[in-house]
Protein backbone atom coordinates (compact mmCIF):
# COMPACT_ATOMS: atom_id res chain seq x y z
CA UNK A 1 -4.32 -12.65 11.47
CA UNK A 2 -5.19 -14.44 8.83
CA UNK A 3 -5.96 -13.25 4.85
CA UNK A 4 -4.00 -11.73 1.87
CA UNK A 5 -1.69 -10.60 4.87
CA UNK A 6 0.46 -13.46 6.47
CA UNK A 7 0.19 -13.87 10.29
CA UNK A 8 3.95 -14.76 10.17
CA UNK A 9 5.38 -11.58 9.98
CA UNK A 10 3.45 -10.23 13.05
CA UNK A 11 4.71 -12.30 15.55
CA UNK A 12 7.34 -10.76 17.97
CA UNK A 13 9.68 -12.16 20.58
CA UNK A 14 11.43 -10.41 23.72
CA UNK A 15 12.31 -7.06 23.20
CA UNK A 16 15.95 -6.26 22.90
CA UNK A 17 17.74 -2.68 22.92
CA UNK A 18 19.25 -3.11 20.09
CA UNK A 19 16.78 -4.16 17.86
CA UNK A 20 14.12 -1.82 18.73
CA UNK A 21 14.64 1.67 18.85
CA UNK A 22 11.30 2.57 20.34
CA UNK A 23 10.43 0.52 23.24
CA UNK A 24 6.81 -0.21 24.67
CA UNK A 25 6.75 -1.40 27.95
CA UNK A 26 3.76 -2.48 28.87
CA UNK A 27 0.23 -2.84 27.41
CA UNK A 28 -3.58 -2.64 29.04
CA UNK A 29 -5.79 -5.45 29.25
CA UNK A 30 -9.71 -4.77 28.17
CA UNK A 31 -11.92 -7.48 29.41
CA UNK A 32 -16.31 -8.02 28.96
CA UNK A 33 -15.90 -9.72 32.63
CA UNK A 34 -14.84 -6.33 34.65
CA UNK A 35 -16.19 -4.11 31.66
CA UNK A 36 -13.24 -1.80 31.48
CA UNK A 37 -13.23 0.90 29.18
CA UNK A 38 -11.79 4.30 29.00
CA UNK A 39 -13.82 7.65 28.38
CA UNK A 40 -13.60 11.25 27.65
CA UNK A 41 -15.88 13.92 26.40
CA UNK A 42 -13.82 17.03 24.74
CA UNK A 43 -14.68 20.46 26.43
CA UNK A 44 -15.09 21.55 22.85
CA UNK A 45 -15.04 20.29 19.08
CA UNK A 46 -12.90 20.76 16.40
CA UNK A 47 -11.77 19.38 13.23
CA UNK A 48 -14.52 16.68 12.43
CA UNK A 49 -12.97 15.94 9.03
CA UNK A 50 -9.60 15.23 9.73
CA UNK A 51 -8.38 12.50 12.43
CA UNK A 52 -6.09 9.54 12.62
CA UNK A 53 -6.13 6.69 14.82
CA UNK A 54 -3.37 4.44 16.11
CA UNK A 55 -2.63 1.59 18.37
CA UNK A 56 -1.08 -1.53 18.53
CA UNK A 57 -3.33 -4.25 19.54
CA UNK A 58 -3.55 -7.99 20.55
CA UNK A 59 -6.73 -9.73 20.48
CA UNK A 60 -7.67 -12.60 23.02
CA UNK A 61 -10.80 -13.67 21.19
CA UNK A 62 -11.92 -15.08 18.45
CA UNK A 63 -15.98 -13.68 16.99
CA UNK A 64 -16.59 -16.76 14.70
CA UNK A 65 -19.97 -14.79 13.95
CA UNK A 66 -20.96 -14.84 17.12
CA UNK A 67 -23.52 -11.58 17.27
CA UNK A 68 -20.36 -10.06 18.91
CA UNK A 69 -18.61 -6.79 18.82
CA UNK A 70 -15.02 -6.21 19.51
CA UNK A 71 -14.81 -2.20 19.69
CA UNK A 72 -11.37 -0.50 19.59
CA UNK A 73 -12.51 3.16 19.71
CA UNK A 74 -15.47 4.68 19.50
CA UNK A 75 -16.59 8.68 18.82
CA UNK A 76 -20.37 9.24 19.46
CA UNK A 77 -22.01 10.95 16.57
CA UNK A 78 -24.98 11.79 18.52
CA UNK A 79 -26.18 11.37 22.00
CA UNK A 80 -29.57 10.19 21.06
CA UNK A 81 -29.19 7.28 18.79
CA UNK A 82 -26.63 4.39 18.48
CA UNK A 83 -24.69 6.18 15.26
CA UNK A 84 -20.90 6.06 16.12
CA UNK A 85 -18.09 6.40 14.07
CA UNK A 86 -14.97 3.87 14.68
CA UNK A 87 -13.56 0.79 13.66
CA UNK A 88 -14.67 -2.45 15.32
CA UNK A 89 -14.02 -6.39 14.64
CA UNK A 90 -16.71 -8.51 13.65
CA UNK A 91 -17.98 -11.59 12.26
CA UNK A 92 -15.56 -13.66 11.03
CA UNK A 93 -12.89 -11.45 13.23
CA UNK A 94 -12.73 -8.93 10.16
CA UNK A 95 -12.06 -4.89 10.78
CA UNK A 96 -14.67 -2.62 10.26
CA UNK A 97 -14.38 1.09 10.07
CA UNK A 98 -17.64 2.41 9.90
CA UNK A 99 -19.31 5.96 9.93
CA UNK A 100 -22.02 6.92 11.59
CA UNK A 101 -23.31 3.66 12.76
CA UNK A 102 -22.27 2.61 8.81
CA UNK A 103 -25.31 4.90 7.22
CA UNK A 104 -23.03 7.10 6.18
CA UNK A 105 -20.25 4.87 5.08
CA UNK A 106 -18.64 1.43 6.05
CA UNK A 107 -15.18 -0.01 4.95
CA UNK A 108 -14.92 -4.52 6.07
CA UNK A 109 -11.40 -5.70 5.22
CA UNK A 110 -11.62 -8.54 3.71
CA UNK A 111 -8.74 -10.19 5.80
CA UNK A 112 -9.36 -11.72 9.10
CA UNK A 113 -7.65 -11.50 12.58
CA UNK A 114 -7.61 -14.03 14.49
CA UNK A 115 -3.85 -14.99 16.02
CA UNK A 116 -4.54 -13.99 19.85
CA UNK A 117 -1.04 -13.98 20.37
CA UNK A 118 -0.27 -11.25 17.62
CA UNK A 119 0.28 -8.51 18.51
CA UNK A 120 -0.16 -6.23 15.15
CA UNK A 121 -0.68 -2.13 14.35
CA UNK A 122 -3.42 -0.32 13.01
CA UNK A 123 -3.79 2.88 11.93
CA UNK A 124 -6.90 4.85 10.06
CA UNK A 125 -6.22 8.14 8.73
CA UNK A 126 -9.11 10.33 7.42
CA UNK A 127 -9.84 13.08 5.61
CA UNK A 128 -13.02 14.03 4.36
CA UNK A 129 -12.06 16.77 2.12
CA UNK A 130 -10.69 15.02 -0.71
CA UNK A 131 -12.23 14.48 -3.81
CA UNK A 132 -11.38 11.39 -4.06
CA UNK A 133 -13.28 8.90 -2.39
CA UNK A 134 -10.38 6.51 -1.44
CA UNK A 135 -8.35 8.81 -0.13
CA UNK A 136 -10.53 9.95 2.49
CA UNK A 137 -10.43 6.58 4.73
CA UNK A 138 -7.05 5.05 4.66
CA UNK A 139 -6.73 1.98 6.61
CA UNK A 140 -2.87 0.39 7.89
CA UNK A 141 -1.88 -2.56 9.09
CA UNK A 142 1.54 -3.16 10.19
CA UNK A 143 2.56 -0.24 7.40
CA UNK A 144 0.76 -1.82 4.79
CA UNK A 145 -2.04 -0.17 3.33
CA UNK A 146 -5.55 -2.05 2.96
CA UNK A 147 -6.86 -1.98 -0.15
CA UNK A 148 -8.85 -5.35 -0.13
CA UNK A 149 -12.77 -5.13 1.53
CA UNK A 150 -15.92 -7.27 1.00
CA UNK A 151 -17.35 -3.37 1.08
CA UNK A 152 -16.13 -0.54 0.70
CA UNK A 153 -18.56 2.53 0.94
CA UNK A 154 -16.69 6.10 1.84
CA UNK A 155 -18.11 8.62 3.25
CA UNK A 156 -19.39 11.96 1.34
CA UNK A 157 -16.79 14.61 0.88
CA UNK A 158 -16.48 16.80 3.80
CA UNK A 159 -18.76 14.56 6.14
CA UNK A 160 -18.32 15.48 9.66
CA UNK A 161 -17.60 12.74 11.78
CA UNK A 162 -18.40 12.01 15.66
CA UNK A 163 -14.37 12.56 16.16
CA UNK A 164 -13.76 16.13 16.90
CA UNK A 165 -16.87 16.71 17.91
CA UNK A 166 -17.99 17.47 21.97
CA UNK A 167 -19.48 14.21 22.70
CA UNK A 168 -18.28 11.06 24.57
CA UNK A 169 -14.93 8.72 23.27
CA UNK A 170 -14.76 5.52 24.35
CA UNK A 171 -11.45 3.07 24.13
CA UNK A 172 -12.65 -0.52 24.18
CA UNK A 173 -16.60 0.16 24.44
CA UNK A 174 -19.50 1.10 22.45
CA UNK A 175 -20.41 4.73 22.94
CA UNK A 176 -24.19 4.64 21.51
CA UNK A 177 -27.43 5.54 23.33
CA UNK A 178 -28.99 2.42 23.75
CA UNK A 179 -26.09 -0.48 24.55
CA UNK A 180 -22.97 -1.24 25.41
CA UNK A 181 -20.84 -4.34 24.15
CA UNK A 182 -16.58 -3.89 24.64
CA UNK A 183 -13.38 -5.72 23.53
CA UNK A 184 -10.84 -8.65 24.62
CA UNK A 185 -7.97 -7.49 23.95
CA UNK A 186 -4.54 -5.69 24.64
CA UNK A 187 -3.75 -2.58 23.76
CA UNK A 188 -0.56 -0.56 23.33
CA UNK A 189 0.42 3.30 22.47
CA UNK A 190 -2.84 4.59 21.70
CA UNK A 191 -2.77 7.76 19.67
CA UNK A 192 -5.37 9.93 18.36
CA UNK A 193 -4.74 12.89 15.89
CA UNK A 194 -6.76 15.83 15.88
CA UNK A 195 -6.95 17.49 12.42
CA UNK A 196 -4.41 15.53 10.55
CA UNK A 197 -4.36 12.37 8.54
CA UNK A 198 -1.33 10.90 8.52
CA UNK A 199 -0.06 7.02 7.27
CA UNK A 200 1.33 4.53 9.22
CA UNK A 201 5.14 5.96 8.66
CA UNK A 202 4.08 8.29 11.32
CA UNK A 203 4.33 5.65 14.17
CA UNK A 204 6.11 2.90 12.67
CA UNK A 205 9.03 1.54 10.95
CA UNK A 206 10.13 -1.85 8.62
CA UNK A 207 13.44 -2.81 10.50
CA UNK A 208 15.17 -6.46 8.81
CA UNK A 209 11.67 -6.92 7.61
CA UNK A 210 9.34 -6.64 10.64
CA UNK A 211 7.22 -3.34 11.43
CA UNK A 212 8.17 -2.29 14.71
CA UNK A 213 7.00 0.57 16.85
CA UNK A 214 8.40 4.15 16.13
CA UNK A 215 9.34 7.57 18.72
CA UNK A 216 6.22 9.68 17.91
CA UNK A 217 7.56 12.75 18.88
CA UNK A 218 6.74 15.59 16.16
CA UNK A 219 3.72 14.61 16.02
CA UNK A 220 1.18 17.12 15.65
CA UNK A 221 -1.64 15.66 17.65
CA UNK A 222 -4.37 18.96 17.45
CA UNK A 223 -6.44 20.45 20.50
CA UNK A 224 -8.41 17.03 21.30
CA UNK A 225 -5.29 14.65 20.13
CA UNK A 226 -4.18 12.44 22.87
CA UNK A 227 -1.26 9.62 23.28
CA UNK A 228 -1.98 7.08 26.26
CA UNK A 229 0.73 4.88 27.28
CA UNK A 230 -0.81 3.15 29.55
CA UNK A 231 2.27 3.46 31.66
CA UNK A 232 0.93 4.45 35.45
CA UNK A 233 -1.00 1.74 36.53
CA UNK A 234 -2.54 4.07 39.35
CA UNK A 235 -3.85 6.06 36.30
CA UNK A 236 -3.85 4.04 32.79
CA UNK A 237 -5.74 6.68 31.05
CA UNK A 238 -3.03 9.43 31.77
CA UNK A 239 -2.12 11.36 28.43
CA UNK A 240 1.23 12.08 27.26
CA UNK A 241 0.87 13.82 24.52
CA UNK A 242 1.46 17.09 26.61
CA UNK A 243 -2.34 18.52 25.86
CA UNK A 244 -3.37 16.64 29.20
CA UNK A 245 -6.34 15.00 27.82
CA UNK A 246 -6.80 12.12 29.89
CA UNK A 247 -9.21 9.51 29.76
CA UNK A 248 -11.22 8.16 32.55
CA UNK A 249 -10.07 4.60 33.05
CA UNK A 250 -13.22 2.82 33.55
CA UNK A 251 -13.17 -1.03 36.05
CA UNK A 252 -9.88 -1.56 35.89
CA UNK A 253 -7.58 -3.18 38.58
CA UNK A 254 -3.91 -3.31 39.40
CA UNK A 255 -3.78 -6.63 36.59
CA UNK A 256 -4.91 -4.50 34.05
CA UNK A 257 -1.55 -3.49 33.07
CA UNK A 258 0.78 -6.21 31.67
CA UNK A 259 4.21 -6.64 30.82
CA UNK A 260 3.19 -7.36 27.53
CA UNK A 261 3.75 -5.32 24.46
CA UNK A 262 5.03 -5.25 20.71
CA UNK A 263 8.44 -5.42 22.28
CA UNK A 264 8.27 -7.39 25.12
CA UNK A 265 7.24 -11.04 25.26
CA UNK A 266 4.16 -12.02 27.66
């Protein structure tokens, strides 16, 4: 990563027991070749105003403006147009978290990620509700709060967004009607919160100056919340948050999952 941010600080060697608290042992490798993705529709909605999103993630490309999207999670807004809520990396390899295919709001960092051996976290927390328009979309990275875009449009107060809803999520592809584009990338404890935005203290930790991975037990994750680990590698999209909402793990194959994570060294 690149930007207002160094990259230095993101950069992590073998894990060690006594340095990390929280271990990850593995990760799950999202590739355009095999198109792997993961999906899930909810039985039923709920909170559409209140949702936070969390992973750790490596990417293994760089955009450079190529027409490219890299998506990290998608919720479909509706099933008849390409209007999706989620954040995605584009262009110059910036973050985008956008709402309803970015009609109804759009927030571009205006720092750039490029390392692709990085691993780093990000975490969005939402609420629609509040008056004020900042606080409704607050991005993380590595525990620091983003406060820097080249725009920054928020959605309305109380907008109801394609998470919570009954329509299709998609980890690593594009969920609209029309296309499909996906990521490069690794990801790593992927955690979605259903009717609760919470900040990046939730899942993670400064320790001798480097934001490391935290236990997220106590979360509250909500009826549609979910917390994939990635851990089986006979069934990657298993859910351990205890509500059992597993993903559909879409093309994958036994080298899917890596011994590679924010606490282990490739």
């Amino acid at each position: 990563m690149s930007g207002p941010l160094g990259s230095s600080q993101y950069m992590y060697s073998s894990g060690a027991d006594n340095f990390y608290p929280y271990l990850i042992e593995q990760s799950v490798r999202l590739d355009r070749a095999s198109g792997s993705y993961f999906s899930r529709t909810p039985g039923s909605g709920t909170s559409q105003r209140k949702f936070t999103l969390s992973t750790w993630i490596k990417k293994s490309e760089n955009l450079d403006n190529s027409g490219e999207f890299g998506i990290v999670f998608n919720a479909q807004f509706s099933s008849t147009t390409n209007y999706v809520d989620g954040p995605r990396f584009q262009g110059d390899d910036v973050l985008n978290m956008q709402f309803s295919g970015t009609t109804a709001g759009q927030l571009i960092t205006n720092a750039k990620f490029k390392d692709p051996n990085a691993w780093f976290h990000m975490v969005i927390g939402v609420d629609t509700t509040q008056g004020t328009a900042s606080n409704r979309v607050k991005i993380y990275i590595n525990g620091t709060q983003i406060t820097s875009f080249s725009t920054e449009t928020y959605p309305n107060q109380n907008y109801d967004s394609g998470y919570g809803n009954n329509r299709e999520m998609a980890i690593g592809r594009f969920t609209g009607a029309s296309y499909t584009t996906s990521i490069e990338a690794y990801l790593a404890e992927t955690i979605y919160v259903d009717g609760t935005q919470y900040a990046a203290s939730q899942f993670g930790e400064t320790k001798n100056g480097v934001w490391i991975p935290k236990d997220p037990t106590g979360t509250s994750f909500g009826t549609n919340g979910f917390h994939l680990k990635y851990e089986n590698a006979s069934d990657l999209g298993n859910d351990s948050s205890g509500n059992n909402n597993d993903f559909t793990a879409n093309n994958f194959g036994a080298d899917h999952q890596v011994l590679d994570s924010p606490t282990f060294g490739s």
